[in-house]
PDB file of N, CA and C in Angstrom:
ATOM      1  N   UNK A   1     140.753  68.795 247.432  1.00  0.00           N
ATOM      2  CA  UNK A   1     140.628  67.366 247.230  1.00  0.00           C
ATOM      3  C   UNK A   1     141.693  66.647 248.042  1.00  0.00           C
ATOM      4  N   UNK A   2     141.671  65.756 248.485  1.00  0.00           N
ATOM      5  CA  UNK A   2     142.301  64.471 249.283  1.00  0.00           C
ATOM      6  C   UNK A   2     143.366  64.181 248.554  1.00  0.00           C
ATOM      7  N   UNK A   3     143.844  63.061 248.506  1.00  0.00           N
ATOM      8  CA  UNK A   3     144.869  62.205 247.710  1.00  0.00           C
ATOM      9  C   UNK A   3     144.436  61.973 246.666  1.00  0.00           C
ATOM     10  N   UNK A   4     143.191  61.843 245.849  1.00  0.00           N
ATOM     11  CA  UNK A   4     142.363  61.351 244.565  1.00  0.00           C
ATOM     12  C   UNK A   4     142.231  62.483 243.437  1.00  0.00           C
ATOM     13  N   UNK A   5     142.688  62.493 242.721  1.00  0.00           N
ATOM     14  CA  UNK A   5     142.417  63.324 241.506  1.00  0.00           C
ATOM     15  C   UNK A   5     140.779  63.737 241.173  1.00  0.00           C
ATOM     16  N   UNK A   6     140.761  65.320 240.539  1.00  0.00           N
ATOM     17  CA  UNK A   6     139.342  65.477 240.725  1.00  0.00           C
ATOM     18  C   UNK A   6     138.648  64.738 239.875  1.00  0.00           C
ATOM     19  N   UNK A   7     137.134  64.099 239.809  1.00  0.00           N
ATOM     20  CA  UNK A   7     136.833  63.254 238.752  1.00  0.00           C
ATOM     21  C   UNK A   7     137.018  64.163 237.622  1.00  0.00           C
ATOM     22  N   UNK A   8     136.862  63.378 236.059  1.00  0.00           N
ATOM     23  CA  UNK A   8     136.598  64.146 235.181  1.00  0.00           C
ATOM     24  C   UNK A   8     135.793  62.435 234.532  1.00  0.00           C
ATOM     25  N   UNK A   9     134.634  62.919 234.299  1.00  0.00           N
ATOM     26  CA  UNK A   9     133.634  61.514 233.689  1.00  0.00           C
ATOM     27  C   UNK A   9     134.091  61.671 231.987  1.00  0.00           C
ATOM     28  N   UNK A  10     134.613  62.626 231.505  1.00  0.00           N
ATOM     29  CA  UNK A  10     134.820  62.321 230.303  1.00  0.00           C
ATOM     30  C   UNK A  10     136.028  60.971 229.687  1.00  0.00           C
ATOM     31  N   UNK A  11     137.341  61.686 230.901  1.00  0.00           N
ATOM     32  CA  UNK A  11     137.650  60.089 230.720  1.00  0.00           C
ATOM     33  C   UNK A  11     137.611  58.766 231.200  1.00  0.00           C
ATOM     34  N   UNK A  12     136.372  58.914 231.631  1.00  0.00           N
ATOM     35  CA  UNK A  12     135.566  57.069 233.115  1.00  0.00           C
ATOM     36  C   UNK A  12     135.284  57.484 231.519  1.00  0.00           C
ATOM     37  N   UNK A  13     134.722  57.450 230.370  1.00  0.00           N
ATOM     38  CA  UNK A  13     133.972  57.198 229.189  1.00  0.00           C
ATOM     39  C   UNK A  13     135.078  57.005 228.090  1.00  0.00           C
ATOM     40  N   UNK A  14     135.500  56.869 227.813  1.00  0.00           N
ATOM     41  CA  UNK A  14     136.713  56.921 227.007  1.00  0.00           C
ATOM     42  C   UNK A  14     137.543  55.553 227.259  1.00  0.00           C
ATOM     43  N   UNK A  15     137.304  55.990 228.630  1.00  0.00           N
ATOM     44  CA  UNK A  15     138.535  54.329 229.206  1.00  0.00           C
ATOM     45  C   UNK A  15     137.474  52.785 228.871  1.00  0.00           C
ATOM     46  N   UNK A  16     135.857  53.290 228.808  1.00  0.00           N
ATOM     47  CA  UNK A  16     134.781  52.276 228.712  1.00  0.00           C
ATOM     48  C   UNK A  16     134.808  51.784 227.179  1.00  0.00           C
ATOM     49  N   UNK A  17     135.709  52.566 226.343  1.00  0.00           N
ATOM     50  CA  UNK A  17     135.383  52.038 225.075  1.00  0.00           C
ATOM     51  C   UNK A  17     136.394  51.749 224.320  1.00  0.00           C
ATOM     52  N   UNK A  18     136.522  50.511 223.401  1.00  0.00           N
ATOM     53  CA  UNK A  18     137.679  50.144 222.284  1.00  0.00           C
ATOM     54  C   UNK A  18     137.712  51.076 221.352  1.00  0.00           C
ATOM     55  N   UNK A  19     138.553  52.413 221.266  1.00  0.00           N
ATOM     56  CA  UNK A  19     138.424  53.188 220.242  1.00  0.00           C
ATOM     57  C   UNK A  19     139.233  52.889 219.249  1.00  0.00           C
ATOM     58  N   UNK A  20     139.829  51.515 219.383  1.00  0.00           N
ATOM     59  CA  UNK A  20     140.230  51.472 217.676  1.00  0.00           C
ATOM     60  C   UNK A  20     139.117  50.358 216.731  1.00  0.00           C
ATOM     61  N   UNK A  21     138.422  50.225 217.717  1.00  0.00           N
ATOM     62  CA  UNK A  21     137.140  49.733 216.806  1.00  0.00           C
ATOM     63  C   UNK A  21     136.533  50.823 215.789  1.00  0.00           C
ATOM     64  N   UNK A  22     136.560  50.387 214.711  1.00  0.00           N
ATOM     65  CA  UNK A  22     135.640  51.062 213.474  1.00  0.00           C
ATOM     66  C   UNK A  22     134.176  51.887 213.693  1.00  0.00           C
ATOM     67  N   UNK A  23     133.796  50.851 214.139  1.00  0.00           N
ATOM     68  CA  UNK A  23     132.403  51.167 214.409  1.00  0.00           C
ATOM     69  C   UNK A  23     132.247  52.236 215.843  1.00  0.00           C
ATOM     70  N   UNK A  24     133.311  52.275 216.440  1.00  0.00           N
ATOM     71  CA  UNK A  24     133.383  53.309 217.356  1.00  0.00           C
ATOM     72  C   UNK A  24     133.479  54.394 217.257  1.00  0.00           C
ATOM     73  N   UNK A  25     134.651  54.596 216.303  1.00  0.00           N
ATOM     74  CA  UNK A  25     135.267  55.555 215.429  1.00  0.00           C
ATOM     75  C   UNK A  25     134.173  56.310 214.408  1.00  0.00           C
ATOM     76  N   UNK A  26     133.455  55.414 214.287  1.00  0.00           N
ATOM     77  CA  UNK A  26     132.264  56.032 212.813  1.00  0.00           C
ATOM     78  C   UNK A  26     131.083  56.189 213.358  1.00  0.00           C
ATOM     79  N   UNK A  27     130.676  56.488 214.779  1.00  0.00           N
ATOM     80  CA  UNK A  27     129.407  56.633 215.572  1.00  0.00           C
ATOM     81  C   UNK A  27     128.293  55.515 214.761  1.00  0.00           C
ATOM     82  N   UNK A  28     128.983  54.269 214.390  1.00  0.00           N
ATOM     83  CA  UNK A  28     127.854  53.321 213.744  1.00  0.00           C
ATOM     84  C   UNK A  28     127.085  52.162 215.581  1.00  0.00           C
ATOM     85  N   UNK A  29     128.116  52.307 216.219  1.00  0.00           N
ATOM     86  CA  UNK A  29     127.544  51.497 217.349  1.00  0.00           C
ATOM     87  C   UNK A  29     127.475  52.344 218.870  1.00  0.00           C
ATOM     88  N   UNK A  30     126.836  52.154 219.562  1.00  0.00           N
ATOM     89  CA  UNK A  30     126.914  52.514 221.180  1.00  0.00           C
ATOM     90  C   UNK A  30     127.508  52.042 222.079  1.00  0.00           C
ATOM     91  N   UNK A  31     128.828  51.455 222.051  1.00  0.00           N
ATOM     92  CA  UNK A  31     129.212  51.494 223.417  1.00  0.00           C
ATOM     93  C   UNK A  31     128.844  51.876 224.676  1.00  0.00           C
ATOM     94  N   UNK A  32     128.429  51.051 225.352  1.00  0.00           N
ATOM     95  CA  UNK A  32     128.322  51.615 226.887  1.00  0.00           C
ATOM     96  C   UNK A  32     129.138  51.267 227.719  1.00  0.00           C
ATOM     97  N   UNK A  33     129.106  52.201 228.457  1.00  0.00           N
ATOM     98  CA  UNK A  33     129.731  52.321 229.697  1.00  0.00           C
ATOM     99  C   UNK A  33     129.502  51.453 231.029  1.00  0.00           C
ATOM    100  N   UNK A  34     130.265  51.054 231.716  1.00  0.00           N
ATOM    101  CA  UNK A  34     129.932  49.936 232.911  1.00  0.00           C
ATOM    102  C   UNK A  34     129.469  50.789 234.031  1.00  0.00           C
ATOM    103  N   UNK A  35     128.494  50.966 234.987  1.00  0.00           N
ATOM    104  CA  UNK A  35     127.569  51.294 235.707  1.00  0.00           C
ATOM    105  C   UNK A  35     128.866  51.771 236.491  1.00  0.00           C
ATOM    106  N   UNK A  36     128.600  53.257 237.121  1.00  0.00           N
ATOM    107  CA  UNK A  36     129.602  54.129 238.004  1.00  0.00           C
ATOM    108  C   UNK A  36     129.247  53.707 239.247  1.00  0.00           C
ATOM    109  N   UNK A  37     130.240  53.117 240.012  1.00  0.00           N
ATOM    110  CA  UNK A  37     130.145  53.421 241.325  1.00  0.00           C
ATOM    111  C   UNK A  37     131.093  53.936 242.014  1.00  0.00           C
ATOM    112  N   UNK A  38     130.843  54.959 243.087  1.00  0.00           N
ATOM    113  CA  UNK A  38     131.157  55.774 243.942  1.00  0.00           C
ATOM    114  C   UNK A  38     131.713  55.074 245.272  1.00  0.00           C
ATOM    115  N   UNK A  39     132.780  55.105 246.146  1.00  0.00           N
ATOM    116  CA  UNK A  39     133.420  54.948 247.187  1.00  0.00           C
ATOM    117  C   UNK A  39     132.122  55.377 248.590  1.00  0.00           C
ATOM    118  N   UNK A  40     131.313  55.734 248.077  1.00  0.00           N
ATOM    119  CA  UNK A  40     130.276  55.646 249.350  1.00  0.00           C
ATOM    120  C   UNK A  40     129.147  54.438 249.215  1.00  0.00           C
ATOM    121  N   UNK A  41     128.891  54.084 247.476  1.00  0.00           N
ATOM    122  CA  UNK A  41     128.175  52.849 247.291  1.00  0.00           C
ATOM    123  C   UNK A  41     127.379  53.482 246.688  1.00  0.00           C
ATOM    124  N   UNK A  42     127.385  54.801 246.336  1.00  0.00           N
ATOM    125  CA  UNK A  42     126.213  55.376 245.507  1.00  0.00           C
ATOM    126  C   UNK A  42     126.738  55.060 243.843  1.00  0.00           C
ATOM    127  N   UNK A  43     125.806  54.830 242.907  1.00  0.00           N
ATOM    128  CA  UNK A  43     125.985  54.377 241.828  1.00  0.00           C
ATOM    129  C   UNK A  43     124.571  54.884 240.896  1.00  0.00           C
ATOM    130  N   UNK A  44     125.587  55.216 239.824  1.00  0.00           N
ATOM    131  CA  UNK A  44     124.502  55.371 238.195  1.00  0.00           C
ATOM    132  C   UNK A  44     124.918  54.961 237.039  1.00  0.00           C
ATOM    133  N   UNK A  45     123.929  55.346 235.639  1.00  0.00           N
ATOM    134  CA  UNK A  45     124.587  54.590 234.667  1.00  0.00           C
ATOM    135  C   UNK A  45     125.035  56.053 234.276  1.00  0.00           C
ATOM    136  N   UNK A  46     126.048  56.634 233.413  1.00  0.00           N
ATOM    137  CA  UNK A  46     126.030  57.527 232.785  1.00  0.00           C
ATOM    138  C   UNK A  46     126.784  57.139 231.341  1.00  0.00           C
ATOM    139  N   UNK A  47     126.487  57.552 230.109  1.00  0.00           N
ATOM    140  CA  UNK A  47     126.168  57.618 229.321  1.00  0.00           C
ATOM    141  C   UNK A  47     126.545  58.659 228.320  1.00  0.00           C
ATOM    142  N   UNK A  48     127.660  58.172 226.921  1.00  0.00           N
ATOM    143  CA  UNK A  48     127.713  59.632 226.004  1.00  0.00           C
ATOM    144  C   UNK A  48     128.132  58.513 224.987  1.00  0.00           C
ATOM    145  N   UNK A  49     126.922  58.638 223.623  1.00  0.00           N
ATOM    146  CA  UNK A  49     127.167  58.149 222.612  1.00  0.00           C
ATOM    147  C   UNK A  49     126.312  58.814 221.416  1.00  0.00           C
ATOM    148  N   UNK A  50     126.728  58.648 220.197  1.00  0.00           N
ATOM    149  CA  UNK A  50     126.124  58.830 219.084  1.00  0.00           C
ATOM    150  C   UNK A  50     124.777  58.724 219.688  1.00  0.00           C
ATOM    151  N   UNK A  51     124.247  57.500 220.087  1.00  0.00           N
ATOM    152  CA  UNK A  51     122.532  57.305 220.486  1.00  0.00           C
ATOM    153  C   UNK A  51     122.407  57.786 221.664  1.00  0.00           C
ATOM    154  N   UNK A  52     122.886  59.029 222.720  1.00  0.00           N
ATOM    155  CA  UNK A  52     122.479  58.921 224.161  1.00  0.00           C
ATOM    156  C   UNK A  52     121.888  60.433 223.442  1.00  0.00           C
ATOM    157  N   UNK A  53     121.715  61.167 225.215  1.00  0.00           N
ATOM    158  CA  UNK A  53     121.239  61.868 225.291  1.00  0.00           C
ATOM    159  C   UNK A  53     122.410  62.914 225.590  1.00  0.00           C
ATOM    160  N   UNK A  54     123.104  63.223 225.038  1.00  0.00           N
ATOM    161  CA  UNK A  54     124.561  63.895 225.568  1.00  0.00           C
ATOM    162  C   UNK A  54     124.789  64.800 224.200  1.00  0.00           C
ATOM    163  N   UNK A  55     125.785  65.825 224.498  1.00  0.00           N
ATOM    164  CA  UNK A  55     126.278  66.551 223.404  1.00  0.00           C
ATOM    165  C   UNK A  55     127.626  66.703 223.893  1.00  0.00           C
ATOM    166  N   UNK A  56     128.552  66.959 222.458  1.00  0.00           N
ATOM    167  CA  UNK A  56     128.055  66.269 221.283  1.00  0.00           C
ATOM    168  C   UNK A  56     127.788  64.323 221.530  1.00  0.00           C
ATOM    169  N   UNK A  57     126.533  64.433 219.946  1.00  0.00           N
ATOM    170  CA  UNK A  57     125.787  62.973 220.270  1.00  0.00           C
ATOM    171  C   UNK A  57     127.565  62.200 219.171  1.00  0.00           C
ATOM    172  N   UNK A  58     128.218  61.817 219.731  1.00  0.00           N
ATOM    173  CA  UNK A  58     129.150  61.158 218.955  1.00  0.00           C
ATOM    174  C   UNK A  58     129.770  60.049 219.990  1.00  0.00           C
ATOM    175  N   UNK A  59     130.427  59.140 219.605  1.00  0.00           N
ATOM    176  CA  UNK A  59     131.605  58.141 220.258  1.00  0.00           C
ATOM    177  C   UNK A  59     132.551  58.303 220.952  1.00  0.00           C
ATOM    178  N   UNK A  60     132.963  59.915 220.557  1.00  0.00           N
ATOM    179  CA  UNK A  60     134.337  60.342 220.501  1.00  0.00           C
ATOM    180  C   UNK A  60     134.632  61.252 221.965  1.00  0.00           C
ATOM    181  N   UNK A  61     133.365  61.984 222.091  1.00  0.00           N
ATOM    182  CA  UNK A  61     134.076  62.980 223.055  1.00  0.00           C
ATOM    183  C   UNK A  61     135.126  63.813 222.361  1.00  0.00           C
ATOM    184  N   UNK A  62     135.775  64.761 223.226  1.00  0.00           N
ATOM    185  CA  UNK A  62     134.984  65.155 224.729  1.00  0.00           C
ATOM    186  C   UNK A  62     133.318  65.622 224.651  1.00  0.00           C
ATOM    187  N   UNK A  63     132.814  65.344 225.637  1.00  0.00           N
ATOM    188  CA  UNK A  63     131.553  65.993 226.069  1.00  0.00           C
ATOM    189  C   UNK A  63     131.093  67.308 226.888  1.00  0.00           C
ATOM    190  N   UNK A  64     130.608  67.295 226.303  1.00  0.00           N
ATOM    191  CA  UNK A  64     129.288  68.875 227.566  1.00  0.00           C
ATOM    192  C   UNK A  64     128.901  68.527 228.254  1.00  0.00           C
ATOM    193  N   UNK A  65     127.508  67.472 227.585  1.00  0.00           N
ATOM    194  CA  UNK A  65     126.949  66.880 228.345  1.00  0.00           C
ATOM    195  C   UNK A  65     126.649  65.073 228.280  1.00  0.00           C
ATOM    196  N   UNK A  66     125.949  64.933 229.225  1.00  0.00           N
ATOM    197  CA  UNK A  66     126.038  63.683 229.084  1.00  0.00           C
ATOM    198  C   UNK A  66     124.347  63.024 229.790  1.00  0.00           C
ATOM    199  N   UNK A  67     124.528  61.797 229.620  1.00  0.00           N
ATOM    200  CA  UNK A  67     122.916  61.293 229.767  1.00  0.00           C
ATOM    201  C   UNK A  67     123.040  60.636 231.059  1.00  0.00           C
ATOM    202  N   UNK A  68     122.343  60.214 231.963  1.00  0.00           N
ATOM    203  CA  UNK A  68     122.527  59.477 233.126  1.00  0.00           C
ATOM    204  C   UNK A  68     121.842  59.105 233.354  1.00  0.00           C
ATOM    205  N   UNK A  69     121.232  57.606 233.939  1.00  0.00           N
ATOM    206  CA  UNK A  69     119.875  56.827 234.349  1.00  0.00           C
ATOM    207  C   UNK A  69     120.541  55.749 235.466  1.00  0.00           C
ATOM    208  N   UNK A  70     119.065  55.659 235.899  1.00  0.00           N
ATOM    209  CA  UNK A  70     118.785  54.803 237.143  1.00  0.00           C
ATOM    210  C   UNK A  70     119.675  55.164 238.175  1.00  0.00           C
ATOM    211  N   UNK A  71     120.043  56.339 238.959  1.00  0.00           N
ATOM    212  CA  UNK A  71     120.542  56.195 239.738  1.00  0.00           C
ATOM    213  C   UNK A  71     120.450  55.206 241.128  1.00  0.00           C
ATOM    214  N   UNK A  72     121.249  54.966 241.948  1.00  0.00           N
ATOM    215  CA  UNK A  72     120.904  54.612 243.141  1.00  0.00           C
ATOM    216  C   UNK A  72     119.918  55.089 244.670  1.00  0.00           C
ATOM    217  N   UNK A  73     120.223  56.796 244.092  1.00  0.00           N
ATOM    218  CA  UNK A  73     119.435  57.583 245.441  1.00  0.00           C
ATOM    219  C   UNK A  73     119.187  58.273 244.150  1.00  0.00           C
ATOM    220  N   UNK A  74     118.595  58.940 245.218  1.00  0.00           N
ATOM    221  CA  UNK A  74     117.963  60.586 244.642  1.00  0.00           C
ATOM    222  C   UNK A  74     119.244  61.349 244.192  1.00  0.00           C
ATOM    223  N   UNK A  75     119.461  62.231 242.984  1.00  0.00           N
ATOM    224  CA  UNK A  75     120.654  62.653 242.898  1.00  0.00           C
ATOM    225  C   UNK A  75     120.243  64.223 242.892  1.00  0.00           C
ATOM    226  N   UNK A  76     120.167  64.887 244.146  1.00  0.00           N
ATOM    227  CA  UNK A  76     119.708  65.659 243.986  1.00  0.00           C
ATOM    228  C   UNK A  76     120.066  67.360 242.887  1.00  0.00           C
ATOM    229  N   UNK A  77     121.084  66.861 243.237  1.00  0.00           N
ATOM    230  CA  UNK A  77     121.941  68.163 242.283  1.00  0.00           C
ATOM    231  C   UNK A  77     121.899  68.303 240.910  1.00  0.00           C
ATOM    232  N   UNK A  78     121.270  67.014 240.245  1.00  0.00           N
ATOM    233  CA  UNK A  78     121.066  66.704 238.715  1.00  0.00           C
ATOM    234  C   UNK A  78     119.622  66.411 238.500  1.00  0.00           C
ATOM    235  N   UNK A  79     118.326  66.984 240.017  1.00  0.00           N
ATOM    236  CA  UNK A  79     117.150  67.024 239.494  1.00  0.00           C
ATOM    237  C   UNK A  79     116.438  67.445 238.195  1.00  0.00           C
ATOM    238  N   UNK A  80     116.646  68.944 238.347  1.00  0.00           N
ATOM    239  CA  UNK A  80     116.315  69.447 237.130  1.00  0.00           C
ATOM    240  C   UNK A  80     116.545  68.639 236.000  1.00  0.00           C
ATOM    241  N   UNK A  81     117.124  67.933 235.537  1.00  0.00           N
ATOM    242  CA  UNK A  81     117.366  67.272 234.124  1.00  0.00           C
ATOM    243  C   UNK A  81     116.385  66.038 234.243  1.00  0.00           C
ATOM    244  N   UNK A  82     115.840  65.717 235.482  1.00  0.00           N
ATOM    245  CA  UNK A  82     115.466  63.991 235.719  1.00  0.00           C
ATOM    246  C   UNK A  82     113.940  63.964 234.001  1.00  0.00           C
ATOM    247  N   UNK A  83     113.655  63.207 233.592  1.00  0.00           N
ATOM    248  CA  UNK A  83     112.996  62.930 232.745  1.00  0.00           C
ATOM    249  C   UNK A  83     111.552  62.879 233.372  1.00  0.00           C
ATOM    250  N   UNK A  84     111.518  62.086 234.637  1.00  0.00           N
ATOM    251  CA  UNK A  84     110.417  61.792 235.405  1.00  0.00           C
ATOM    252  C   UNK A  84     110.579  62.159 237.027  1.00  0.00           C
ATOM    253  N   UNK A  85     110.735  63.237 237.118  1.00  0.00           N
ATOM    254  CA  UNK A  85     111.184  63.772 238.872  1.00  0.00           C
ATOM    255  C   UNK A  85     110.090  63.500 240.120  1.00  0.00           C
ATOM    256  N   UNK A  86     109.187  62.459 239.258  1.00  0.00           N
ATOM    257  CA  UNK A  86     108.704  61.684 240.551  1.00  0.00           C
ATOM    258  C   UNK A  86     108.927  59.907 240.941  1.00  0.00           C
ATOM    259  N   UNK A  87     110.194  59.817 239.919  1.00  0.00           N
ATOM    260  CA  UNK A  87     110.518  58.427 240.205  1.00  0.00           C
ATOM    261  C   UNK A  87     112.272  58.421 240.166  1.00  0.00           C
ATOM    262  N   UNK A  88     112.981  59.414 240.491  1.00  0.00           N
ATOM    263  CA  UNK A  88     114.229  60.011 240.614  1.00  0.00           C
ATOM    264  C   UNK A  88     115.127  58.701 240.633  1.00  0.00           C
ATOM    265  N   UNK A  89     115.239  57.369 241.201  1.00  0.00           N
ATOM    266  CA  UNK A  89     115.734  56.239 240.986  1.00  0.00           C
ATOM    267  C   UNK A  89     115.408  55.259 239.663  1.00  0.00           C
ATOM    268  N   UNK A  90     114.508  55.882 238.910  1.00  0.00           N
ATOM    269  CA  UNK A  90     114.110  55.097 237.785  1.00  0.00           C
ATOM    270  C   UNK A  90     113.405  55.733 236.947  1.00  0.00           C
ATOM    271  N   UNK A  91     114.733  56.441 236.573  1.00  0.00           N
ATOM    272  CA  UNK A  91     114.491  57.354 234.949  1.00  0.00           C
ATOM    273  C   UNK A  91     115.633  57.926 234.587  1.00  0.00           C
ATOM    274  N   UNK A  92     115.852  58.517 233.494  1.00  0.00           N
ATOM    275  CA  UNK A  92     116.672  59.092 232.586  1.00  0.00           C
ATOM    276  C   UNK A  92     116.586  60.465 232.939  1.00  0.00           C
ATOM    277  N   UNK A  93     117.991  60.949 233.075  1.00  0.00           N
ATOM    278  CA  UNK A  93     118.774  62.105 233.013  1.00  0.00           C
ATOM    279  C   UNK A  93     119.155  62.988 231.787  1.00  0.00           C
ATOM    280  N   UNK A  94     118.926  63.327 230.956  1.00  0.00           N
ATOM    281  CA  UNK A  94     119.232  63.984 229.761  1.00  0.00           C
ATOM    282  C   UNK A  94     120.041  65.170 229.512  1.00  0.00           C
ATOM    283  N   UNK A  95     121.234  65.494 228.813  1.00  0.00           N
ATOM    284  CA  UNK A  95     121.781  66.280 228.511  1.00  0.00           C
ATOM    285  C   UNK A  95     122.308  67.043 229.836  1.00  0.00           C
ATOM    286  N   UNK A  96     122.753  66.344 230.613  1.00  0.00           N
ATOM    287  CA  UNK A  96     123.648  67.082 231.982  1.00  0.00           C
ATOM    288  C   UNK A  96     124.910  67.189 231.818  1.00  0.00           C
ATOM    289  N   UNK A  97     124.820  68.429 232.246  1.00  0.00           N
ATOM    290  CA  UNK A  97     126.267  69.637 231.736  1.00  0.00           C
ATOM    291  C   UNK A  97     127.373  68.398 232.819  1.00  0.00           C
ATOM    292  N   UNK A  98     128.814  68.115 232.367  1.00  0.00           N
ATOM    293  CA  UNK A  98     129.699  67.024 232.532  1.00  0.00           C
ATOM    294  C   UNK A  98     130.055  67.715 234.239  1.00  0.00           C
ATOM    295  N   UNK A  99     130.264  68.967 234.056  1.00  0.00           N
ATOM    296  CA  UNK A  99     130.572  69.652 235.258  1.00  0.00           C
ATOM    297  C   UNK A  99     129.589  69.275 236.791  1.00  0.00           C
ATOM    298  N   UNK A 100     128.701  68.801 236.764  1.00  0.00           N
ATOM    299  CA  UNK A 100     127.665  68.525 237.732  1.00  0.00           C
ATOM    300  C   UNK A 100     128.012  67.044 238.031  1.00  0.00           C
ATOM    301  N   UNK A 101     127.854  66.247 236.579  1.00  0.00           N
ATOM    302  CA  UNK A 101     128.251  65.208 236.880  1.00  0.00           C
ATOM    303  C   UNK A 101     129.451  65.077 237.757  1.00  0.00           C
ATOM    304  N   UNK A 102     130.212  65.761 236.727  1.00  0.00           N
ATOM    305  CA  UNK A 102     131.625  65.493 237.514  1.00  0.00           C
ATOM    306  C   UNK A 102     131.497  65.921 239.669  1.00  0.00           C
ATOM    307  N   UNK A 103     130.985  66.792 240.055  1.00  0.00           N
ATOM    308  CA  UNK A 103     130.666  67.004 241.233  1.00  0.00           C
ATOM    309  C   UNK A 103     129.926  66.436 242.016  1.00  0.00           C
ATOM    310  N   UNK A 104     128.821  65.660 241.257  1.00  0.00           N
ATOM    311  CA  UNK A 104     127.924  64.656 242.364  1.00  0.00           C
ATOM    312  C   UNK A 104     128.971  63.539 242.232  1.00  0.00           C
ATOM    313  N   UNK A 105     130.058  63.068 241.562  1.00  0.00           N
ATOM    314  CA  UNK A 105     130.467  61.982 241.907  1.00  0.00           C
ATOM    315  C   UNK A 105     131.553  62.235 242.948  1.00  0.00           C
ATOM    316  N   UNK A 106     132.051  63.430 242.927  1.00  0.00           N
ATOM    317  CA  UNK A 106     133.259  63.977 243.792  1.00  0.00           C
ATOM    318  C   UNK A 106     132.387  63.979 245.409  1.00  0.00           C
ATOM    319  N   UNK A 107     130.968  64.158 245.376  1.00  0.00           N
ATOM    320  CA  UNK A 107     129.876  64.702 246.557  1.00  0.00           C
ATOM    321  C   UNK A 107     129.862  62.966 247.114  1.00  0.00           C
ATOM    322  N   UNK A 108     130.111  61.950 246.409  1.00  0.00           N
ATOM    323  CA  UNK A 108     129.817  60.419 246.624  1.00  0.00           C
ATOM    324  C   UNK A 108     131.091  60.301 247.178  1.00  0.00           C
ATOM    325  N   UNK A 109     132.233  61.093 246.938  1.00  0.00           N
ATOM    326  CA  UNK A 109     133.791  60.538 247.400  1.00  0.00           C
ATOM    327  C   UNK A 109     134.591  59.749 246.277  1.00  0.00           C
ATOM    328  N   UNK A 110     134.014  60.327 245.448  1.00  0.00           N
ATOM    329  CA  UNK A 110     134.850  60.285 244.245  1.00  0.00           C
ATOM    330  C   UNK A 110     134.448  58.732 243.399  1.00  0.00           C
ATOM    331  N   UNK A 111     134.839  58.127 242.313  1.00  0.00           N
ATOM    332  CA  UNK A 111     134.982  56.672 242.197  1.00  0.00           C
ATOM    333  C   UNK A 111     135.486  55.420 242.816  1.00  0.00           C
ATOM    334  N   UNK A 112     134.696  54.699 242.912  1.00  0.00           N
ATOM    335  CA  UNK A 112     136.073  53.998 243.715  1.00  0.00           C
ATOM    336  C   UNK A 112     136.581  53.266 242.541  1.00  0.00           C
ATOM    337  N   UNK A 113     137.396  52.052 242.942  1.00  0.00           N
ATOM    338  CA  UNK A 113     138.414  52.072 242.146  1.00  0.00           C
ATOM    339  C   UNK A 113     138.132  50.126 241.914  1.00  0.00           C
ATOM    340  N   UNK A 114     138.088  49.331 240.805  1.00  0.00           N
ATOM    341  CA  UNK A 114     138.067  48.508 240.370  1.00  0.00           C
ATOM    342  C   UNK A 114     138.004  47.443 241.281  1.00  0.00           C
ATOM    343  N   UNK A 115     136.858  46.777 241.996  1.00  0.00           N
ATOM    344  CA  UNK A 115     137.519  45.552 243.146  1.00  0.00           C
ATOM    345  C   UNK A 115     137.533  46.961 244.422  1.00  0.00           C
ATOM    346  N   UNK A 116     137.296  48.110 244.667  1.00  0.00           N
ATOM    347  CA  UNK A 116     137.316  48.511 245.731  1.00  0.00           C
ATOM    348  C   UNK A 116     136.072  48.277 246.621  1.00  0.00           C
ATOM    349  N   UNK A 117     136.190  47.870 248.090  1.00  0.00           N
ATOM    350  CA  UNK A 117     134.466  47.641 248.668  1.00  0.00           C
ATOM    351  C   UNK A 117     134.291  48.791 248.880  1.00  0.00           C
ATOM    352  N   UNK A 118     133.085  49.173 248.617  1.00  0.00           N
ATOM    353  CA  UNK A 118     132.441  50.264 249.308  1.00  0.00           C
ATOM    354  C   UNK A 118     131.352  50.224 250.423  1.00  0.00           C
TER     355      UNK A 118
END
């Protein structure tokens, strides 16, 4: 790796949520996460809550896996999971092991970073 730390999406999910909220804490609400984008401009939603498609289904983390939709391109390395693998930009990802994730975003050049252009 470069100068950038390797991703780890468990904590891009963690940093997305008020965990001293109650309702966070008690898997009563879903927090989501703000749409990932990548330092090349590639972007998805990914996703780990009590209601996603991720294990464990909780607030809390850490995760295994995790849920991911609408990407920007084709993501090819996280086909197998696509929900509908003939509309690969517009569908749901289900239960993808964090480790893949974590590598197609490292394959994009990692996150960029708040206000960074890509």
């Amino acid at each position: 790796m470069s100068d950038r730390q390797q991703t780890n999406i468990n904590d891009y999910l963690i940093s997305q949520r008020d965990m001293t909220d109650e309702k966070v804490n008690s898997d009563r609400s879903f927090p989501l996460a703000k749409r990932l984008v990548c330092r090349d401009g590639f972007s998805l939603s990914v996703q780990a809550t009590s209601g996603a498609y991720c294990s464990p289904r909780t607030n809390r983390g850490p995760w295994d896996q995790v849920e991911v939709g609408y990407p920007s391109a084709m993501p090819e390395l996280i086909m197998d999971y696509a929900e509908d693998p003939d509309r690969p930009t517009d569908t749901v990802y289900g239960y993808v092991p964090v480790a893949l994730i974590n590598q197609l975003i490292d394959l994009h050049g990692g996150m960029a970073a708040q206000g960074e252009q890509t």
